[in-house]
C-alpha atoms as a PDB file:
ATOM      1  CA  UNK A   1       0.000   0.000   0.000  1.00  0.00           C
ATOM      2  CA  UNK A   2       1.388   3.279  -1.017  1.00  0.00           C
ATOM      3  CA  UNK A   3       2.213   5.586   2.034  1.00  0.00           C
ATOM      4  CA  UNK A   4      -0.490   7.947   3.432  1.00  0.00           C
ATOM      5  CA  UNK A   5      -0.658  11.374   2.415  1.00  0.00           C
ATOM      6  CA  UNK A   6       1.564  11.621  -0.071  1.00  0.00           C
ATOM      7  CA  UNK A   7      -0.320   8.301  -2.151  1.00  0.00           C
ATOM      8  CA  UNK A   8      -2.120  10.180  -4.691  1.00  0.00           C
ATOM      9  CA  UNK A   9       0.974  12.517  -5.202  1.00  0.00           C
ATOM     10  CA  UNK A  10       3.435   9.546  -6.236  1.00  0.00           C
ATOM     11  CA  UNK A  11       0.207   7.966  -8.351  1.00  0.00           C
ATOM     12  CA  UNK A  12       0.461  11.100 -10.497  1.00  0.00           C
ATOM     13  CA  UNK A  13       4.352  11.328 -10.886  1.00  0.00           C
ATOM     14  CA  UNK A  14       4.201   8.244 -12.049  1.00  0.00           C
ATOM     15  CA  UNK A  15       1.774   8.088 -14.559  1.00  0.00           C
ATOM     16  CA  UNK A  16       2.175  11.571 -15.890  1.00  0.00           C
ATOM     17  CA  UNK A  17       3.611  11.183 -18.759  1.00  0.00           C
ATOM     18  CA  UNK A  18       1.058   8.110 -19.570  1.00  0.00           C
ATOM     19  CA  UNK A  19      -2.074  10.183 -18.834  1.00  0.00           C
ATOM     20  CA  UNK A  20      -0.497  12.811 -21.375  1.00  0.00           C
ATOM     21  CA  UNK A  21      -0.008  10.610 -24.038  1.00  0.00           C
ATOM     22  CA  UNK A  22      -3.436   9.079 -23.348  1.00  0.00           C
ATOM     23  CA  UNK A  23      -5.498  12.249 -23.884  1.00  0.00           C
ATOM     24  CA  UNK A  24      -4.229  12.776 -27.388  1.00  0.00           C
ATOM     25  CA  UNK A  25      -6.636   9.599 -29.065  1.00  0.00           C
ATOM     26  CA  UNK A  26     -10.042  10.569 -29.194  1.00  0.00           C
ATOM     27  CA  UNK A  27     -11.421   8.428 -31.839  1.00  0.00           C
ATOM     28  CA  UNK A  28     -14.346   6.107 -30.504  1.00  0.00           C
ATOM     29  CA  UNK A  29     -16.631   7.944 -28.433  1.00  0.00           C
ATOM     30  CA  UNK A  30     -19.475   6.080 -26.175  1.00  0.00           C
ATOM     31  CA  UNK A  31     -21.978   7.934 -24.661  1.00  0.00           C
ATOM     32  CA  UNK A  32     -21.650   6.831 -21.197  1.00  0.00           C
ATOM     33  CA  UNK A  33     -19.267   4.896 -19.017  1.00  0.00           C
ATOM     34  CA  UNK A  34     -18.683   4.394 -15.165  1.00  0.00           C
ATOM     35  CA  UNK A  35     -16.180   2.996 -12.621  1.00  0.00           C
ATOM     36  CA  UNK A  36     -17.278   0.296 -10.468  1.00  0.00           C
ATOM     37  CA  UNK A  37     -14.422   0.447  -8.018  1.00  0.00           C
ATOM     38  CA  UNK A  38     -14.007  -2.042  -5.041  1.00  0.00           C
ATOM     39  CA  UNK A  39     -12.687  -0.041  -2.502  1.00  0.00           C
ATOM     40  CA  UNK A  40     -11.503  -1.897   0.190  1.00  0.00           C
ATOM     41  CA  UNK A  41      -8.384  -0.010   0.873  1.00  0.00           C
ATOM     42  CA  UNK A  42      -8.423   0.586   4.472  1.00  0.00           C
ATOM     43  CA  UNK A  43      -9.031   4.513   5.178  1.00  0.00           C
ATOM     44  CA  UNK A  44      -5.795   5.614   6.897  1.00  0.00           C
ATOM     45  CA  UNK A  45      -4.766   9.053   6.315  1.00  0.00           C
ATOM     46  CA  UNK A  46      -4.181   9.275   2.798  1.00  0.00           C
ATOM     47  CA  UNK A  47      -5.296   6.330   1.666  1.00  0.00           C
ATOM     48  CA  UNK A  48      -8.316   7.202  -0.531  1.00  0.00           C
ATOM     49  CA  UNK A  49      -6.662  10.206  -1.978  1.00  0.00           C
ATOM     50  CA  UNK A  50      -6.383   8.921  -5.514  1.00  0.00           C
ATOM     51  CA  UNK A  51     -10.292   8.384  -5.569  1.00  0.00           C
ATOM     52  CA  UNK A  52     -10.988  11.919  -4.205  1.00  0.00           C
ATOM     53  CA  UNK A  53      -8.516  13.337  -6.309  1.00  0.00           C
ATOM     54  CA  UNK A  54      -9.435  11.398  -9.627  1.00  0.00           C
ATOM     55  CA  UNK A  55     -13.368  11.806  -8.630  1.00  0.00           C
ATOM     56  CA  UNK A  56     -12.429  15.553  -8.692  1.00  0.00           C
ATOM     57  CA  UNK A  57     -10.380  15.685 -11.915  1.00  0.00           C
ATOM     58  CA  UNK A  58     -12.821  13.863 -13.532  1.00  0.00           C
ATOM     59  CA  UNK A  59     -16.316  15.452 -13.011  1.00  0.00           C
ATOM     60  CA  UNK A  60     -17.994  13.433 -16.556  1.00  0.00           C
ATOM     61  CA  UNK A  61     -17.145   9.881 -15.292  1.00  0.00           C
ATOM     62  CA  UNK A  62     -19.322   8.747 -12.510  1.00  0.00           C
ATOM     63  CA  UNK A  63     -18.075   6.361  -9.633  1.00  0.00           C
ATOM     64  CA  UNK A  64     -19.502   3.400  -7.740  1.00  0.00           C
ATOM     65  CA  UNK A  65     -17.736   2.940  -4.875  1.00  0.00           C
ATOM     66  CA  UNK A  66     -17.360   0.201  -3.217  1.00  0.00           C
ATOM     67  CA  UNK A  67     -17.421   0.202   0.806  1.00  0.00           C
ATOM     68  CA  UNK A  68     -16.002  -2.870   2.372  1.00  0.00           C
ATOM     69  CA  UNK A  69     -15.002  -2.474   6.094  1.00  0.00           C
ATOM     70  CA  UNK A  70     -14.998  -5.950   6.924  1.00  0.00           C
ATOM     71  CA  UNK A  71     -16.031  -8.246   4.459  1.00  0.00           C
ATOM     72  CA  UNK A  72     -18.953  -6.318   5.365  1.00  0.00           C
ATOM     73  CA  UNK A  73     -19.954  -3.822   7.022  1.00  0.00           C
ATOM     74  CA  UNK A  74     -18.225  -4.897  10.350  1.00  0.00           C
ATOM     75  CA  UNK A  75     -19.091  -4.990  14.231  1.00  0.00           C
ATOM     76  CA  UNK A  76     -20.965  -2.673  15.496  1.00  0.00           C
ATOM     77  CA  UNK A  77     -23.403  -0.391  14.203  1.00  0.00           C
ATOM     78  CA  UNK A  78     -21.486   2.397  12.934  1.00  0.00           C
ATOM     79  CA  UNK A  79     -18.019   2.440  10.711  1.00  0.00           C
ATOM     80  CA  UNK A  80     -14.661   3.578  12.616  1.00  0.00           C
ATOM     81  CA  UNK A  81     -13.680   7.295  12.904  1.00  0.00           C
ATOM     82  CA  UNK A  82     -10.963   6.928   9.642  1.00  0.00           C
ATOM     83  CA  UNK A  83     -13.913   5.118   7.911  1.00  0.00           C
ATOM     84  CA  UNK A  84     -16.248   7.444   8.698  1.00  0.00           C
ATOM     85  CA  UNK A  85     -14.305  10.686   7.821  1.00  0.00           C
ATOM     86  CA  UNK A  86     -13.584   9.216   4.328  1.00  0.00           C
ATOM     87  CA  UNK A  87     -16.706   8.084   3.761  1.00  0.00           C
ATOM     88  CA  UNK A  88     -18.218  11.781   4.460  1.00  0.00           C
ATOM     89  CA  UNK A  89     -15.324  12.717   1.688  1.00  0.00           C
ATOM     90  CA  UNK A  90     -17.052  10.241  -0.628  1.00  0.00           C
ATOM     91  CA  UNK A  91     -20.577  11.324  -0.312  1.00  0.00           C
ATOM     92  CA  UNK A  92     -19.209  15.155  -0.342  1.00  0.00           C
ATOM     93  CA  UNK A  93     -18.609  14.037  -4.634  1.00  0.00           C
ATOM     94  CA  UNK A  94     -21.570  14.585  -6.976  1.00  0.00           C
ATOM     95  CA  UNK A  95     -20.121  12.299  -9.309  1.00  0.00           C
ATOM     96  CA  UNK A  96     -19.691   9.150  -6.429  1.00  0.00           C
ATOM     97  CA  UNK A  97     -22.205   7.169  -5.395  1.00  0.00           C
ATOM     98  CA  UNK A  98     -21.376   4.709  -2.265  1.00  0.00           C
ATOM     99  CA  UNK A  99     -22.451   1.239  -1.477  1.00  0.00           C
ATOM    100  CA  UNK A 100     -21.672  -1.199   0.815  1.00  0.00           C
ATOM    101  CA  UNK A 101     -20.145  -5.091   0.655  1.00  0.00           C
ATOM    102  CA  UNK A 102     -21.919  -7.982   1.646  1.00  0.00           C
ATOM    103  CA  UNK A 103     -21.230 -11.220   0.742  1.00  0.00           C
ATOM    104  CA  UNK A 104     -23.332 -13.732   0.398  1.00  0.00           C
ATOM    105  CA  UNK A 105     -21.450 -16.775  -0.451  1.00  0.00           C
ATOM    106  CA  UNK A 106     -22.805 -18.072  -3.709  1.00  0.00           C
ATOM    107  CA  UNK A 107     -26.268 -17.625  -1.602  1.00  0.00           C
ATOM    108  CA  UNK A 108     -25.242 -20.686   0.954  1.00  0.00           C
ATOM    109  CA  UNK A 109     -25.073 -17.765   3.712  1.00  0.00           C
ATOM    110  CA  UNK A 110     -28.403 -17.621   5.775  1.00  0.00           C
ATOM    111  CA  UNK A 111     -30.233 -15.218   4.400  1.00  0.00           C
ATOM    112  CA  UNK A 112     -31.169 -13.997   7.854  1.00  0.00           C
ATOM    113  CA  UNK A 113     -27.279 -12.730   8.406  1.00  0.00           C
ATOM    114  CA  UNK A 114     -27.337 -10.960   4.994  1.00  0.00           C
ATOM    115  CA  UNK A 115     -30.222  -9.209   5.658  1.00  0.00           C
ATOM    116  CA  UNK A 116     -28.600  -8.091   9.398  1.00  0.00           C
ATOM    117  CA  UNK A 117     -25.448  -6.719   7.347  1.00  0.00           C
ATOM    118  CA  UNK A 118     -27.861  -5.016   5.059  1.00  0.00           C
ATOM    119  CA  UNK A 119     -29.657  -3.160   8.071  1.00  0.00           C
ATOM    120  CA  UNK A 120     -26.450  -2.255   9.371  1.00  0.00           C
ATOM    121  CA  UNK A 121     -25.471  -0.560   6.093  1.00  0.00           C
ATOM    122  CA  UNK A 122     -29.151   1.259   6.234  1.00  0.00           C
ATOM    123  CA  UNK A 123     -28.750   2.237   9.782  1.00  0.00           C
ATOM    124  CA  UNK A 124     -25.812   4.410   9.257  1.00  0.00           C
ATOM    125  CA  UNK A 125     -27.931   7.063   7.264  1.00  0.00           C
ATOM    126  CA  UNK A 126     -30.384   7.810  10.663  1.00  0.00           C
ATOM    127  CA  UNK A 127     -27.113   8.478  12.630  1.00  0.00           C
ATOM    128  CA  UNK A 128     -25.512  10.963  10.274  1.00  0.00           C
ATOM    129  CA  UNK A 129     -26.990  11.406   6.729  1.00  0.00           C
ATOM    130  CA  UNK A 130     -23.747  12.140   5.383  1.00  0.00           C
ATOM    131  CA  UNK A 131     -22.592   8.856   6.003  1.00  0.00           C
ATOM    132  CA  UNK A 132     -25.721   7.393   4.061  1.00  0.00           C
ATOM    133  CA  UNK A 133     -25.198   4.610   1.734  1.00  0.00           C
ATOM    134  CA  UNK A 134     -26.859   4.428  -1.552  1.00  0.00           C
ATOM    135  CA  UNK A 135     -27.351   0.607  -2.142  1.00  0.00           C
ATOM    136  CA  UNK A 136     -25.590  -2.394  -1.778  1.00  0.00           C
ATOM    137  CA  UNK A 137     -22.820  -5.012  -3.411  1.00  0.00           C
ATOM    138  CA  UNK A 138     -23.807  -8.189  -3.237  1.00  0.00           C
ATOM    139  CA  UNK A 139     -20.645 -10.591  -3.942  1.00  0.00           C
ATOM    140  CA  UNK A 140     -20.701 -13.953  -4.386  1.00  0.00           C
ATOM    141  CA  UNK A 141     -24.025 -14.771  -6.310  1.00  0.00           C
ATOM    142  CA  UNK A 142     -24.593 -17.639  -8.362  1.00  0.00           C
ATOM    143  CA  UNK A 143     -24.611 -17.319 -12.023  1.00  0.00           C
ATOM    144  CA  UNK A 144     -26.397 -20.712 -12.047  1.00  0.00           C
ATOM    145  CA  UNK A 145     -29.826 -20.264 -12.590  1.00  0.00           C
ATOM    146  CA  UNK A 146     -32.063 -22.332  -9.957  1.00  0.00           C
ATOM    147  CA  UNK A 147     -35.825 -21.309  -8.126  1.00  0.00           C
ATOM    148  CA  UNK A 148     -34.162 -21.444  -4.768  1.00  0.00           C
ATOM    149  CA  UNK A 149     -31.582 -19.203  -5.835  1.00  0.00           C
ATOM    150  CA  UNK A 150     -33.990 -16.667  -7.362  1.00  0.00           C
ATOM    151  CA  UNK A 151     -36.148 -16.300  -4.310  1.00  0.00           C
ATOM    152  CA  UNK A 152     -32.843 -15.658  -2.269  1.00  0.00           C
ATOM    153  CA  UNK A 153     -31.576 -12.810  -4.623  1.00  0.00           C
ATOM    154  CA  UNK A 154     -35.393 -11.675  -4.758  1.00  0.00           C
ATOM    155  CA  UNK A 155     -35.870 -11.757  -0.750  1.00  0.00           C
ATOM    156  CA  UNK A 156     -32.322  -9.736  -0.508  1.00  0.00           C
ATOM    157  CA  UNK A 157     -32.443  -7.113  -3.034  1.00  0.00           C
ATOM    158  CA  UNK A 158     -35.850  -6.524  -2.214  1.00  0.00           C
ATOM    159  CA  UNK A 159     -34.690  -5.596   1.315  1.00  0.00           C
ATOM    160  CA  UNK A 160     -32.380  -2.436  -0.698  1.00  0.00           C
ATOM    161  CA  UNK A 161     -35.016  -1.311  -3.280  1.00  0.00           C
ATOM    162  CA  UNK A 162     -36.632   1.120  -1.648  1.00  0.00           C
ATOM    163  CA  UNK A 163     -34.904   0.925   1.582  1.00  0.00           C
ATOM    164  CA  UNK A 164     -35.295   4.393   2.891  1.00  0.00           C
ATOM    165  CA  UNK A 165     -31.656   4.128   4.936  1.00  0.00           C
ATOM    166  CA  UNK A 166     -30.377   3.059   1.461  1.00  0.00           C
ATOM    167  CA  UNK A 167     -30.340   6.746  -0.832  1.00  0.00           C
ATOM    168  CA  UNK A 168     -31.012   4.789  -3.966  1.00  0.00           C
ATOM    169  CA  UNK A 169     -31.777   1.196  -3.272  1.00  0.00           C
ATOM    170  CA  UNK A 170     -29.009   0.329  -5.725  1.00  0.00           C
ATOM    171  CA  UNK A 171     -28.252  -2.964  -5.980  1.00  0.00           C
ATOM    172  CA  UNK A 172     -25.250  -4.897  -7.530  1.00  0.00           C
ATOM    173  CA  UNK A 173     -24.852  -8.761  -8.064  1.00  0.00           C
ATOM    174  CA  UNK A 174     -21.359 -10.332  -8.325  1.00  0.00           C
ATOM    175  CA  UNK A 175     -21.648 -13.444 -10.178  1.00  0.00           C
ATOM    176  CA  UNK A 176     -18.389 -12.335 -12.048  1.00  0.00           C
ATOM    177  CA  UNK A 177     -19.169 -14.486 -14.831  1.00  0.00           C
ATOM    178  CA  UNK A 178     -22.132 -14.096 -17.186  1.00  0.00           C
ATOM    179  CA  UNK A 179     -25.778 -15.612 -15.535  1.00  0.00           C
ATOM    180  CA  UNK A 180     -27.134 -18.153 -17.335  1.00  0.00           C
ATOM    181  CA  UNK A 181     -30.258 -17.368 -19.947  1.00  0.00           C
ATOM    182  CA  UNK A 182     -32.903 -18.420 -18.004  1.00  0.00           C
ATOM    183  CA  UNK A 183     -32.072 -15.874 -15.277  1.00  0.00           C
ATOM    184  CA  UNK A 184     -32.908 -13.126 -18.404  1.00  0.00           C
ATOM    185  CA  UNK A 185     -36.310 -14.475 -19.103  1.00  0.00           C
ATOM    186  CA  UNK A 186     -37.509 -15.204 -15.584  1.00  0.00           C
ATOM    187  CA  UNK A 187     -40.357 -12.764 -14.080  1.00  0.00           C
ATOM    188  CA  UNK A 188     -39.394 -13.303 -10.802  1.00  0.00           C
ATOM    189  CA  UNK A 189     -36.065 -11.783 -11.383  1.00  0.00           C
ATOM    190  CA  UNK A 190     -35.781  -9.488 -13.618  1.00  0.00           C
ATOM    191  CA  UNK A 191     -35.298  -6.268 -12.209  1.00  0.00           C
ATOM    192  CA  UNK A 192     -33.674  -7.172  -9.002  1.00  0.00           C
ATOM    193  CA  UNK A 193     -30.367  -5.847  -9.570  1.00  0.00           C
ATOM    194  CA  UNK A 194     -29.478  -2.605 -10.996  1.00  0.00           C
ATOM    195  CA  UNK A 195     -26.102  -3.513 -12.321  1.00  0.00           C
ATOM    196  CA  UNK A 196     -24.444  -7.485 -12.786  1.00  0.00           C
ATOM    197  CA  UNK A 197     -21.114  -8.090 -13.045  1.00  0.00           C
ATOM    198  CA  UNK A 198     -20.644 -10.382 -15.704  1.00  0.00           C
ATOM    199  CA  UNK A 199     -17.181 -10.649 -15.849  1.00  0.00           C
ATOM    200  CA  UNK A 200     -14.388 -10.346 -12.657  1.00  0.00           C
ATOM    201  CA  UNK A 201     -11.115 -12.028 -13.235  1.00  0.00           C
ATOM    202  CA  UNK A 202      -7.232 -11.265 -14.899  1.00  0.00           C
ATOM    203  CA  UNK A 203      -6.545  -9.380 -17.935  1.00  0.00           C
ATOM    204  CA  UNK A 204      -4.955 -12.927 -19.228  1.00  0.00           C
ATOM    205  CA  UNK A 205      -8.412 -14.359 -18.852  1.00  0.00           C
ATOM    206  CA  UNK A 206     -10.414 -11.449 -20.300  1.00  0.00           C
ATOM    207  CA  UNK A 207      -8.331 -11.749 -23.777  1.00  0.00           C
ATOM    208  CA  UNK A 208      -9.286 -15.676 -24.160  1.00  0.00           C
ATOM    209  CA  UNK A 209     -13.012 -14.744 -23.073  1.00  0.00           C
ATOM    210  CA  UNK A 210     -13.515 -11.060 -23.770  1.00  0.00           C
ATOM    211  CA  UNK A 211     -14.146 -11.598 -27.498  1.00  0.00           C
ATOM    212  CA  UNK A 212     -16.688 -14.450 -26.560  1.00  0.00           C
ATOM    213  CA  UNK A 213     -18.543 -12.663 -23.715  1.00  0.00           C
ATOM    214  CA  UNK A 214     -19.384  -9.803 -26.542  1.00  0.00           C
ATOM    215  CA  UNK A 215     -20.995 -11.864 -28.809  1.00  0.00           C
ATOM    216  CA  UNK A 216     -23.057 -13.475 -25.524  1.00  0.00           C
ATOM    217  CA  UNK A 217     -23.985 -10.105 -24.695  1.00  0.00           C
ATOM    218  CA  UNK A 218     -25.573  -8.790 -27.156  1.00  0.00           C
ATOM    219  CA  UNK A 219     -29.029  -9.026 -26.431  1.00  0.00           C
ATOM    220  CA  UNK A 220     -28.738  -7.363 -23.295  1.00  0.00           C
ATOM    221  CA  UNK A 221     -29.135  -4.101 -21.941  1.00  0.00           C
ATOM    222  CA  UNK A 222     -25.282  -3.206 -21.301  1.00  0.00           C
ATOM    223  CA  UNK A 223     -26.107  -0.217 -18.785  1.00  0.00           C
ATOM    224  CA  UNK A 224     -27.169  -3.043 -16.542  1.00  0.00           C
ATOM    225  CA  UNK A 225     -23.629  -4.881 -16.818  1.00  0.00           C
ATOM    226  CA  UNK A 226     -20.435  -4.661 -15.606  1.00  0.00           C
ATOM    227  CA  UNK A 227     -17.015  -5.645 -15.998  1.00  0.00           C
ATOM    228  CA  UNK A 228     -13.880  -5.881 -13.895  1.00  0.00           C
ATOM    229  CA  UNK A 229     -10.418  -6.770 -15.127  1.00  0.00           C
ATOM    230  CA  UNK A 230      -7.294  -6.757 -12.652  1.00  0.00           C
ATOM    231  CA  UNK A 231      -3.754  -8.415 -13.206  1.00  0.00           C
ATOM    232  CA  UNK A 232      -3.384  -5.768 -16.140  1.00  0.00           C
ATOM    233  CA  UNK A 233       0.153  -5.989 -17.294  1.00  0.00           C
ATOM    234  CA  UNK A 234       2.047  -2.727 -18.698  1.00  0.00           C
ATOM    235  CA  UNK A 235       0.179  -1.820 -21.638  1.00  0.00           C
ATOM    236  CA  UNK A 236       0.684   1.306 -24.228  1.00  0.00           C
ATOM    237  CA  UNK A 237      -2.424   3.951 -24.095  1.00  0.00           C
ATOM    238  CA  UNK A 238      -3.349   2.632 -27.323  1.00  0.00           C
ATOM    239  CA  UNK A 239      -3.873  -0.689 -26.196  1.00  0.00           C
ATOM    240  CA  UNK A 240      -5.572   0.281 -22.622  1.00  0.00           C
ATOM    241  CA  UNK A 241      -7.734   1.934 -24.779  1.00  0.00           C
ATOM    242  CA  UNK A 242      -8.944  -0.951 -27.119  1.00  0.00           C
ATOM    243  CA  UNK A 243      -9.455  -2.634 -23.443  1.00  0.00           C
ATOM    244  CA  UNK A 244     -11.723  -0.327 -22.588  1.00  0.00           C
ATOM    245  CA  UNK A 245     -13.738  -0.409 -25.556  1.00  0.00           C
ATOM    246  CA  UNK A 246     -13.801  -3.897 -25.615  1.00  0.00           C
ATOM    247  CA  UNK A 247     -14.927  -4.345 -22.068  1.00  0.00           C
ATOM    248  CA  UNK A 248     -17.484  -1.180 -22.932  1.00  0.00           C
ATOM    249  CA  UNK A 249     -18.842  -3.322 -25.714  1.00  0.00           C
ATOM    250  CA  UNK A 250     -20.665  -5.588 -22.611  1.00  0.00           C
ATOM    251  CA  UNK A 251     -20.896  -3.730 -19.834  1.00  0.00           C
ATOM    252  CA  UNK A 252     -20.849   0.187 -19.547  1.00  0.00           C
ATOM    253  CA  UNK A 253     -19.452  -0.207 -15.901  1.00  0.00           C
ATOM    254  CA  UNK A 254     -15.919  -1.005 -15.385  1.00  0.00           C
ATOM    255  CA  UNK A 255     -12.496  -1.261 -13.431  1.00  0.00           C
ATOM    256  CA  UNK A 256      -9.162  -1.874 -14.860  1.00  0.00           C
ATOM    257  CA  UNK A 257      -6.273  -2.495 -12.093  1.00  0.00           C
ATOM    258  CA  UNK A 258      -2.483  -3.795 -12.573  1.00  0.00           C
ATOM    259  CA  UNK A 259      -2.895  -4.740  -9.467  1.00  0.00           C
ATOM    260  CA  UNK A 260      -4.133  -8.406  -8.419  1.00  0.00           C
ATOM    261  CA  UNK A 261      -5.883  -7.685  -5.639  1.00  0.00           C
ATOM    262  CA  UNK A 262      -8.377  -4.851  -4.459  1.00  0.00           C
ATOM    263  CA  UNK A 263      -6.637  -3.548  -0.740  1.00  0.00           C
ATOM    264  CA  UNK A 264      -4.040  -1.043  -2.973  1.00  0.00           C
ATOM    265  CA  UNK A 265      -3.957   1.616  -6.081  1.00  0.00           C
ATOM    266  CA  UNK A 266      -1.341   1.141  -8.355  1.00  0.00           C
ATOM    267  CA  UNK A 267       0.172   3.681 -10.867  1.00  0.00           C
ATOM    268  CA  UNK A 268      -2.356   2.187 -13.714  1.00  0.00           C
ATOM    269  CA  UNK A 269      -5.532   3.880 -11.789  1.00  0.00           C
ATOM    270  CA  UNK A 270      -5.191   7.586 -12.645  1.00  0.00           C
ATOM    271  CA  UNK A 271      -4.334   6.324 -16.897  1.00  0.00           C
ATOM    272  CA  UNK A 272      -7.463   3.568 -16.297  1.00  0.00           C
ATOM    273  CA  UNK A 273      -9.564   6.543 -15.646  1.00  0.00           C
ATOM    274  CA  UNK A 274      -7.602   9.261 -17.976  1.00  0.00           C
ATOM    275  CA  UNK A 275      -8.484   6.927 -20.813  1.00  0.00           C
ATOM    276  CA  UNK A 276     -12.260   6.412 -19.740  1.00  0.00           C
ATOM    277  CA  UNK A 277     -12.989  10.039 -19.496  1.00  0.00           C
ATOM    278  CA  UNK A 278     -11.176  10.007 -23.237  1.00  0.00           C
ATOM    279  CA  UNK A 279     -14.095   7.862 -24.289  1.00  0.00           C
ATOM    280  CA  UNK A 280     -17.040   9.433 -23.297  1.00  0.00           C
ATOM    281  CA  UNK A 281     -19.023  11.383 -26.039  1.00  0.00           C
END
């Protein structure tokens, strides 16, 4: 983890030259595009710089941020004081939304607990509004398409839509690989999530599958899915680009990190979104 308050300072140095370079193709234009970033980056001083400082410099791309104390939202009914302060920071953006982790274990976890971890997301809001979530990540869901599984995605996001704790009952689902068909179709399902993740793995991964996963896509509504790609190895502008556009192609909500985890920012995060905001209309 880069160190504290200087994080977002060495992020730029470093890329610099790379964000330059990066603003000078302008070619394909799409007409929106948004981050879905996992933030679970523990909030020491300086930690979450880059995201207030690229949320800033960016004012056309919208962020989803997402807020993981714990794998979850942790004990007790309230985040930390360094969580809180930086989550006030988030909510302070008008291009940032912020929603909160839960897992729920390829829906073996008893619904009961994810529904607790849900209400302790809500509850924040009726202590200090500025600390208010606006939906919730759920990791962890099935891309299997079953009844049982269904009616536990149904009986959870049902508890965010609407939630008044919850700003804008937003919900994500985390298969991280496309749902089967059936889940498309089904009555009883459509419209519980806002935004799917169809795709969550490396960048060596995405160009075996990418091409596939486009052509799979196609009938769908790609405002409603989303695609993250980490393990990104040094590529030119040109070429981060064509990722983009490629990943664009199925879902209009995405994240891009060199790194191959989600508890750091690497150098790649201020180009990633240099060359997003490049492609917006």
């Amino acid at each position: 983890m880069l160190p504290k308050t200087f994080s977002f300072l060495i992020l730029l140095a470093i890329s610099n030259s790379l964000v330059a370079r990066c603003r000078c193709r302008r070619d394909k234009k799409v007409m929106d595009a948004s981050v879905l970033l996992p933030l679970y980056v523990y909030p020491s001083t300086g930690a979450w710089e880059p995201v207030y400082g690229m949320a800033s410099s960016y004012p056309r791309v919208s962020f989803t941020a997402i807020v993981n104390p714990h794998s979850g939202p942790g004990e007790g009914s309230l985040p930390n004081e360094n969580y809180t302060q930086a989550i006030q920071t988030l909510n302070s953006l008008e291009n940032l939304r912020t929603i909160g982790y839960v897992a729920t274990t390829w829906c073996t976890k008893n619904v009961s607990s994810v529904l607790d971890e849900v209400a302790v997301y809500a509850g924040w809001s009726s202590h200090d509004p500025s600390l208010a979530m606006s939906g919730i990540f759920f990791d962890e869901t099935p891309w299997q398409h079953t009844s049982e599984y269904v009616t536990y995605l149904q009986t959870i996001s049902q508890a965010v839509h609407g939630n008044p704790g919850l700003r804008e009952g937003y919900v994500v689902h985390n298969p991280g690989a496309l749902l089967e068909a059936q889940y498309f179709g089904d009555p009883n399902f459509v419209g519980t999530a806002n935004l799917t993740v169809v795709f969550e793995d490396t960048y060596a991964n995405w160009t075996i599958r990418g091409d596939d996963l486009t052509t799979r896509t196609l009938p769908y509504d790609h405002e409603s899915l989303a695609c993250m790609v980490h393990s990104v190895p040094t590529l030119s502008n040109r070429d981060t680009e064509a990722t983009l556009q490629k990943m664009l192609a199925v879902g209009r909500s995405v994240y891009l990190t060199g790194a191959n985890n989600y508890t750091s920012f690497d150098s790649y995060f201020p180009v990633f979104v240099d060359c997003l905001d490049g492609l917006l209309s």
